[in-house]
C-alpha atoms as a PDB file:
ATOM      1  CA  UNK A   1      72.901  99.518 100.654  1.00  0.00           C
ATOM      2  CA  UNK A   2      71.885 101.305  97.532  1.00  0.00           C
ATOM      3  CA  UNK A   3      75.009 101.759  95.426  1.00  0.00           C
ATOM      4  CA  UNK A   4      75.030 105.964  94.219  1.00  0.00           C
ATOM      5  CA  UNK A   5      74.104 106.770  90.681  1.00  0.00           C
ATOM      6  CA  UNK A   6      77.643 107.891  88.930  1.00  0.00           C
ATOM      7  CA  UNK A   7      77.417 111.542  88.845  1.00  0.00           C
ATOM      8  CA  UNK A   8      79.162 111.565  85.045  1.00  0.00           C
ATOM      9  CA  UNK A   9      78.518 112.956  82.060  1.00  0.00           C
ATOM     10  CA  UNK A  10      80.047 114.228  78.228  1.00  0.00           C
ATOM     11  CA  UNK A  11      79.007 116.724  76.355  1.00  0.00           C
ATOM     12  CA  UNK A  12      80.435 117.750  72.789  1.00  0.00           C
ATOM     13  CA  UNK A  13      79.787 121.405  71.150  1.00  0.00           C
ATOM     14  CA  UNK A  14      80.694 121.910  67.190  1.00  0.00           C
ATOM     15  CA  UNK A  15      80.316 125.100  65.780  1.00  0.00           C
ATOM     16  CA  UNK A  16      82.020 126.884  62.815  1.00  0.00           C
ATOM     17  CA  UNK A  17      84.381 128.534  65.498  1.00  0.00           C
ATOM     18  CA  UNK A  18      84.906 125.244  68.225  1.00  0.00           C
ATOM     19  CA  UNK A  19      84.749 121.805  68.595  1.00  0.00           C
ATOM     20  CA  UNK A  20      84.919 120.865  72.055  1.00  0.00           C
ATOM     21  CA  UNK A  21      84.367 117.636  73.679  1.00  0.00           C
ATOM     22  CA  UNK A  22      84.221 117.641  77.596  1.00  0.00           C
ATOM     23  CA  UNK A  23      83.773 114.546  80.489  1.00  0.00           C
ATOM     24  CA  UNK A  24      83.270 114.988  83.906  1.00  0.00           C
ATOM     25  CA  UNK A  25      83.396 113.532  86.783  1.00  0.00           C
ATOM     26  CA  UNK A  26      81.737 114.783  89.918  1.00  0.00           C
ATOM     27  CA  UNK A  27      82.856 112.215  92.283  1.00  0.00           C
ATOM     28  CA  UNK A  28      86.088 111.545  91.036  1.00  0.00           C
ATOM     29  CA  UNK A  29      89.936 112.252  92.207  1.00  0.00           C
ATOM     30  CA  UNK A  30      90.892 115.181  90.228  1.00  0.00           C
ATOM     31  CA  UNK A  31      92.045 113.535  86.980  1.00  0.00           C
ATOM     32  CA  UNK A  32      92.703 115.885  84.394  1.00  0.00           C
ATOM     33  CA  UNK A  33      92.954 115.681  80.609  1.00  0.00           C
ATOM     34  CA  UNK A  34      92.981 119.220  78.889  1.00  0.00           C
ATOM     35  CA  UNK A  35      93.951 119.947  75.432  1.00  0.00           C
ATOM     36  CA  UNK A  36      92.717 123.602  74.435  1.00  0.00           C
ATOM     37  CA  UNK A  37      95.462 125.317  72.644  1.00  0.00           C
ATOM     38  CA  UNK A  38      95.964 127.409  74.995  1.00  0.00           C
ATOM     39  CA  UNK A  39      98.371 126.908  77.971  1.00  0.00           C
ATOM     40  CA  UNK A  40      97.539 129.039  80.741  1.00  0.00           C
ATOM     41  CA  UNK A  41      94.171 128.439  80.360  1.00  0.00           C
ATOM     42  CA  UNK A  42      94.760 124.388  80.693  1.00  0.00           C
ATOM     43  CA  UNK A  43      96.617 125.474  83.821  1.00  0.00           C
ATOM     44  CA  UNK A  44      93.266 127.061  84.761  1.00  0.00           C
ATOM     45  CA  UNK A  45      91.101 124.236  84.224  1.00  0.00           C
ATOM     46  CA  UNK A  46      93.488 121.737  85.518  1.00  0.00           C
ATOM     47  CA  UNK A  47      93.069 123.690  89.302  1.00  0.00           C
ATOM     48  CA  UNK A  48      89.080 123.194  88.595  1.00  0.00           C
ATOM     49  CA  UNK A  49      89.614 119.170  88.679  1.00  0.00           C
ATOM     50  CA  UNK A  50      92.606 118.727  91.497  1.00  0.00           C
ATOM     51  CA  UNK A  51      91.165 121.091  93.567  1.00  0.00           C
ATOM     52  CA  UNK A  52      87.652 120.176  92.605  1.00  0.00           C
ATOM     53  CA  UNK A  53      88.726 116.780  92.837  1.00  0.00           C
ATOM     54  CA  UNK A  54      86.357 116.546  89.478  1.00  0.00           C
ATOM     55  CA  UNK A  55      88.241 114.212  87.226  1.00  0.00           C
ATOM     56  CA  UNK A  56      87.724 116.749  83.865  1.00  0.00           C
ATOM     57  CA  UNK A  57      88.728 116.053  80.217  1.00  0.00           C
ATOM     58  CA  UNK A  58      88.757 118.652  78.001  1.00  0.00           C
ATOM     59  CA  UNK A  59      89.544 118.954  74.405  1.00  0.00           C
ATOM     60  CA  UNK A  60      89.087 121.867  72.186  1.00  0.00           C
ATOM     61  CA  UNK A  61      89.672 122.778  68.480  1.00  0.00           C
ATOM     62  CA  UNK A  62      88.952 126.194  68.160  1.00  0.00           C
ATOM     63  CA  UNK A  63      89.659 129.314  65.419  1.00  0.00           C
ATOM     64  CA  UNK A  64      92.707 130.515  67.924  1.00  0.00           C
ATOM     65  CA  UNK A  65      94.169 131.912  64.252  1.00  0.00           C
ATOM     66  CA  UNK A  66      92.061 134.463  65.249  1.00  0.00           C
ATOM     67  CA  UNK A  67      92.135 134.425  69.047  1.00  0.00           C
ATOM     68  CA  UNK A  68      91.286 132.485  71.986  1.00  0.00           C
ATOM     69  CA  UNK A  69      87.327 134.721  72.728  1.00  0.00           C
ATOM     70  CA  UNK A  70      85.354 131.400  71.083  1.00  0.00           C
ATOM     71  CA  UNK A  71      87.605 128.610  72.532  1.00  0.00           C
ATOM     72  CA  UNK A  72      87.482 129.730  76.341  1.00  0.00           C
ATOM     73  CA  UNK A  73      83.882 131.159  76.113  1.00  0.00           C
ATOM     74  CA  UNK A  74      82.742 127.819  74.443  1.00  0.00           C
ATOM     75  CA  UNK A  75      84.485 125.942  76.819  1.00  0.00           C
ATOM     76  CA  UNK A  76      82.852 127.380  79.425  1.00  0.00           C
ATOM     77  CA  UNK A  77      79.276 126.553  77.943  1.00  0.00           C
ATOM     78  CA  UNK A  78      80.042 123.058  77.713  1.00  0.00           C
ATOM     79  CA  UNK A  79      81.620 122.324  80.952  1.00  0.00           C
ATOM     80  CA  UNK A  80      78.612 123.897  82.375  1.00  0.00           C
ATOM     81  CA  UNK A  81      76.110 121.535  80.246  1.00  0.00           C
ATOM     82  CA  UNK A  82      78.263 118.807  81.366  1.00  0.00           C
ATOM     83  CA  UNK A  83      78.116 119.343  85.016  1.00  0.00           C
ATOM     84  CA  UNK A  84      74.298 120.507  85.467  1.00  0.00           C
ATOM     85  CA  UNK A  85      74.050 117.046  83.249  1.00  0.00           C
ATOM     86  CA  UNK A  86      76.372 115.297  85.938  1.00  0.00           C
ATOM     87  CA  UNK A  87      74.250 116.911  88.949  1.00  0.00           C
ATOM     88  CA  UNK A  88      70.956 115.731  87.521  1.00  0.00           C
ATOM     89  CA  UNK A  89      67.976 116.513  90.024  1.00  0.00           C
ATOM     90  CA  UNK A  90      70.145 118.280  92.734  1.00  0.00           C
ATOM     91  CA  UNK A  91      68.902 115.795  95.372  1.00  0.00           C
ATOM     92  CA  UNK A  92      71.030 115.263  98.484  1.00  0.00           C
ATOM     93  CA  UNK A  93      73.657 117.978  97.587  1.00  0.00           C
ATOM     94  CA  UNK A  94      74.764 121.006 100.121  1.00  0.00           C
ATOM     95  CA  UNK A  95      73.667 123.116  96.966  1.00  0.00           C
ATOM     96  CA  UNK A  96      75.937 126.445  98.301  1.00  0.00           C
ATOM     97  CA  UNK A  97      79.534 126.445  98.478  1.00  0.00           C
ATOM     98  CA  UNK A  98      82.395 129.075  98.991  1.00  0.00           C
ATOM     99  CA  UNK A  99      86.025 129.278  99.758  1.00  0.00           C
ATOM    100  CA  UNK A 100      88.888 131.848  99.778  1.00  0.00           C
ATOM    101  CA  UNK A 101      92.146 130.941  98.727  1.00  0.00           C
ATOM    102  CA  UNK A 102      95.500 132.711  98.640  1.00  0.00           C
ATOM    103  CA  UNK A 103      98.658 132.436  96.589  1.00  0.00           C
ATOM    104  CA  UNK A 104     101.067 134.835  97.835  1.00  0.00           C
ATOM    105  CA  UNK A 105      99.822 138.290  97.916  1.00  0.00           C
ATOM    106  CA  UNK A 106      96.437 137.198  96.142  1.00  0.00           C
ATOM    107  CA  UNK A 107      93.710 136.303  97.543  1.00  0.00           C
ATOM    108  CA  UNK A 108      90.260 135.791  96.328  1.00  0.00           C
ATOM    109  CA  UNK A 109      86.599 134.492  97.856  1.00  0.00           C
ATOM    110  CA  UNK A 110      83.985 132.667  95.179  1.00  0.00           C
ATOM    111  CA  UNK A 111      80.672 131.445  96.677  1.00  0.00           C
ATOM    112  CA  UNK A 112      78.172 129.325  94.469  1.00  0.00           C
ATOM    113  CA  UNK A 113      74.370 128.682  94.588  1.00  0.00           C
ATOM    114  CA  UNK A 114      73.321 125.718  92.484  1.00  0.00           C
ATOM    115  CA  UNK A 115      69.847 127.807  92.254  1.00  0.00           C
ATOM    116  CA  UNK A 116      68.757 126.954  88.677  1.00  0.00           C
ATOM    117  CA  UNK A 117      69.290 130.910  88.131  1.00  0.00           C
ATOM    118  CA  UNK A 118      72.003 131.781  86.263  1.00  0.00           C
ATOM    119  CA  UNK A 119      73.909 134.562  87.895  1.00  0.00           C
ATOM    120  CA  UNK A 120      77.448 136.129  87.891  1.00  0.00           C
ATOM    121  CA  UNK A 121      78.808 138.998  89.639  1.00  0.00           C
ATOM    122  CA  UNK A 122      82.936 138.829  88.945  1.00  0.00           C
ATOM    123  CA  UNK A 123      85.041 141.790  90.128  1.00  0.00           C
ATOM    124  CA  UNK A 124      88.759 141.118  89.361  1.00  0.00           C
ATOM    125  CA  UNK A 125      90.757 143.928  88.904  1.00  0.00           C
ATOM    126  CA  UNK A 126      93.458 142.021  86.539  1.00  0.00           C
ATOM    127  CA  UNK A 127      97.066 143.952  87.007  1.00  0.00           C
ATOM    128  CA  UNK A 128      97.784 142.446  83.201  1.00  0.00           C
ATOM    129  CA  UNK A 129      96.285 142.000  80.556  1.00  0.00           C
ATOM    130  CA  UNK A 130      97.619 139.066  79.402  1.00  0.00           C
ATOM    131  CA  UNK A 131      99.169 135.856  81.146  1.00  0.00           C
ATOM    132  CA  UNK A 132     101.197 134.366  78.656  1.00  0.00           C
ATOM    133  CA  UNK A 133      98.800 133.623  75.136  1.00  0.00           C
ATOM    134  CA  UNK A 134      95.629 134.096  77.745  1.00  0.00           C
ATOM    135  CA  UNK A 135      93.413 137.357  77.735  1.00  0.00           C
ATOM    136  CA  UNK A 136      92.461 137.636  81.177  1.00  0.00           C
ATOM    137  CA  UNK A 137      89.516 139.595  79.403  1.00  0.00           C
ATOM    138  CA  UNK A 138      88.429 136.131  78.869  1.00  0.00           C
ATOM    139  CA  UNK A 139      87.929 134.684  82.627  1.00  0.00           C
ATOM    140  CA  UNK A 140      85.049 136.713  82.820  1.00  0.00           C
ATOM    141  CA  UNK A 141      83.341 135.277  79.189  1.00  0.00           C
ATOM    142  CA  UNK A 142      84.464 131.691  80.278  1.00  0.00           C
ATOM    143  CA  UNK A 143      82.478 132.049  84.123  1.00  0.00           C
ATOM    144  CA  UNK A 144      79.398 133.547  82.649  1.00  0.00           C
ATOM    145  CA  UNK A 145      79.891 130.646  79.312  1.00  0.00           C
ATOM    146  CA  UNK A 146      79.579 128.041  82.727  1.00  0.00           C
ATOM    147  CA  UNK A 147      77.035 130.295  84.771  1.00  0.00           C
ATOM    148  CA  UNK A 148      74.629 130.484  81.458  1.00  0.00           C
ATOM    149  CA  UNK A 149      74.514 126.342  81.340  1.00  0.00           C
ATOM    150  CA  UNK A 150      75.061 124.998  84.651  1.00  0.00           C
ATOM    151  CA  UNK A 151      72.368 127.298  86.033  1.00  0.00           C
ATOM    152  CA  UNK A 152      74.263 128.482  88.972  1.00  0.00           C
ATOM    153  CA  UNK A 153      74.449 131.987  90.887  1.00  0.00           C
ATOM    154  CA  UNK A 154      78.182 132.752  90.955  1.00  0.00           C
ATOM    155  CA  UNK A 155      80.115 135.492  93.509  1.00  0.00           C
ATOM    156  CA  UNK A 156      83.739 136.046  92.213  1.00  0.00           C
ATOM    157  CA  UNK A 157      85.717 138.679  94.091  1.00  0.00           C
ATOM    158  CA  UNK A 158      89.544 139.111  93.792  1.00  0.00           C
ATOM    159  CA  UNK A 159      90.233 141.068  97.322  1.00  0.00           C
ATOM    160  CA  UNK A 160      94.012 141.803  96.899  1.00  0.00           C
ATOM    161  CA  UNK A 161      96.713 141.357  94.641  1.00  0.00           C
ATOM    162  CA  UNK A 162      99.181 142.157  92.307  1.00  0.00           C
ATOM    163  CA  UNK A 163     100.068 139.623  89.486  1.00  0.00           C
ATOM    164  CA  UNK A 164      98.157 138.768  87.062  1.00  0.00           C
ATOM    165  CA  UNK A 165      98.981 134.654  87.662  1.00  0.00           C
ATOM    166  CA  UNK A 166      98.595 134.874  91.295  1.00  0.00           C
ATOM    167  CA  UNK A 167      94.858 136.770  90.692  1.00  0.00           C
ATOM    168  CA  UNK A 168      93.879 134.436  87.964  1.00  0.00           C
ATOM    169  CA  UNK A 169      95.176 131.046  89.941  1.00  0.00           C
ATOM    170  CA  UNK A 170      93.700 132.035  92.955  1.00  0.00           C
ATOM    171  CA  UNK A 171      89.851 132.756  91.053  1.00  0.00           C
ATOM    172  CA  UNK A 172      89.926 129.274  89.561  1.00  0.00           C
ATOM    173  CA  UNK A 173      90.983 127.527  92.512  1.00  0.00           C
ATOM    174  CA  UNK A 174      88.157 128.924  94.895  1.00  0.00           C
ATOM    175  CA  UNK A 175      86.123 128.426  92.261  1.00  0.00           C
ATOM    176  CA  UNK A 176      87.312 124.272  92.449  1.00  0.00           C
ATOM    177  CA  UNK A 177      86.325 124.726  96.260  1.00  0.00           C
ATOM    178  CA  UNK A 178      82.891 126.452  96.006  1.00  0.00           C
ATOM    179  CA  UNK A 179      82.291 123.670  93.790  1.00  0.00           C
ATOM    180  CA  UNK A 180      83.441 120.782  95.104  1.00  0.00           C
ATOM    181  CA  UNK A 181      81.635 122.057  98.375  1.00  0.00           C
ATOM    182  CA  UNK A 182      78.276 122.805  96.884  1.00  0.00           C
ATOM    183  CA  UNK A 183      78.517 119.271  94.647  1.00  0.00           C
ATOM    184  CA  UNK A 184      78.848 116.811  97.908  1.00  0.00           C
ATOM    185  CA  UNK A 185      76.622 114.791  98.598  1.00  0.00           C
ATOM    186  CA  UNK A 186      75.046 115.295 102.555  1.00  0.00           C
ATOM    187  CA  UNK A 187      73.963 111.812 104.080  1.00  0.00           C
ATOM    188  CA  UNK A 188      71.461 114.195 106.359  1.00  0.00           C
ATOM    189  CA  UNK A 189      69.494 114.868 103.260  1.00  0.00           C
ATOM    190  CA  UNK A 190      69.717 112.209 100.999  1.00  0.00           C
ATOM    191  CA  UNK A 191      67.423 112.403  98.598  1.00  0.00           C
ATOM    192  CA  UNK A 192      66.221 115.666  99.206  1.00  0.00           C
ATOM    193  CA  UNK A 193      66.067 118.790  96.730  1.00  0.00           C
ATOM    194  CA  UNK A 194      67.941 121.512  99.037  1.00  0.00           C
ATOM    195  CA  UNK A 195      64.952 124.490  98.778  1.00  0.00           C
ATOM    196  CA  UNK A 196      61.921 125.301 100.106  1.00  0.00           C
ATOM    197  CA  UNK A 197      60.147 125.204  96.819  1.00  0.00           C
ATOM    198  CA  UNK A 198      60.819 121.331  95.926  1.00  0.00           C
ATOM    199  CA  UNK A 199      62.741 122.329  93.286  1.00  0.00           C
ATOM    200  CA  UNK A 200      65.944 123.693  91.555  1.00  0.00           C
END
């Protein structure tokens, strides 16, 4: 039996405004090691590896002096470079995942494509605009930071709900199980670039 390439990879980004250093895990157990400077959104990322069951490690230096726009957004870019690194070739994956997930009296649906086409539609009417020291402005720039580098079509869609938290947790955790559905590996097509056109 052929023993699977590890699906693992680290990429670093250092700019005037970041330095960010971030290891993944495809096919790991949702391990999580997250140091951005900014709490809520570690709670964030932290549903993206349990829920994922990515093991994710994360660590950021950014300007937050000024505020936390270049940290998330940058953090974004290089967890996408790290996972379309991770996926290599696409070959054998389900390539489409979605899931809803509720907390409460949230609920939201996120469906991915791993296409090659970068593409996000995001509708989430936040009821704050701030969860603790996190601009939920910022979800948006941190998806389309991950859409722009992973190369992936993104749906996000809060359908109902009226805390800020509740909205934002239940976003990032569909978003862990679109992925983590898209990313596994199908023993029917093993091997095998999931499109018509032999490629992604």
């Amino acid at each position: 039996m052929t023993t699977p390439t590890p699906r693992t990879a680290e990429v670093s980004r250092n700019t005037a405004e970041t330095k960010i250093t971030v290891k993944v895990n495809l096919d790991g157990s949702g391990q999580a090691d997250l140091h951005t400077g900014i709490g809520f959104f570690d709670h964030m990322l932290d549903q993206i590896a349990r829920h994922g069951l990515i093991d994710l490690s994360i660590h950021a230096d950014g300007d937050l002096h000024i505020d936390g726009h270049h940290t998330v957004e940058d953090v974004g870019i290089t967890l996408g470079q790290a996972v379309a690194k991770a996926v290599g070739d696409k070959k054998g994956i389900r390539r489409y995942g979605h899931a809803y997930v509720p907390l409460d009296e949230a609920l939201s649906r996120v469906v991915v494509d791993f296409s090659g086409r970068p593409g996000l539609e995001m509708h989430v009417p936040f009821k704050s605009g701030m969860i603790g020291q996190f601009d939920t402005q910022l979800t948006y720039e941190f998806f389309q930071g991950f859409v722009n580098h992973a190369f992936v079509t993104l749906h996000i869609d809060n359908l109902r709900g009226d805390n800020a938290h509740h909205q934002a947790e239940t976003v990032f955790k569909a978003f862990a199980r679109a992925l983590r559905a898209a990313l596994e590996l199908d023993p029917r097509s093993a091997g095998v670039i999931p499109s018509t056109k032999g490629s992604l």
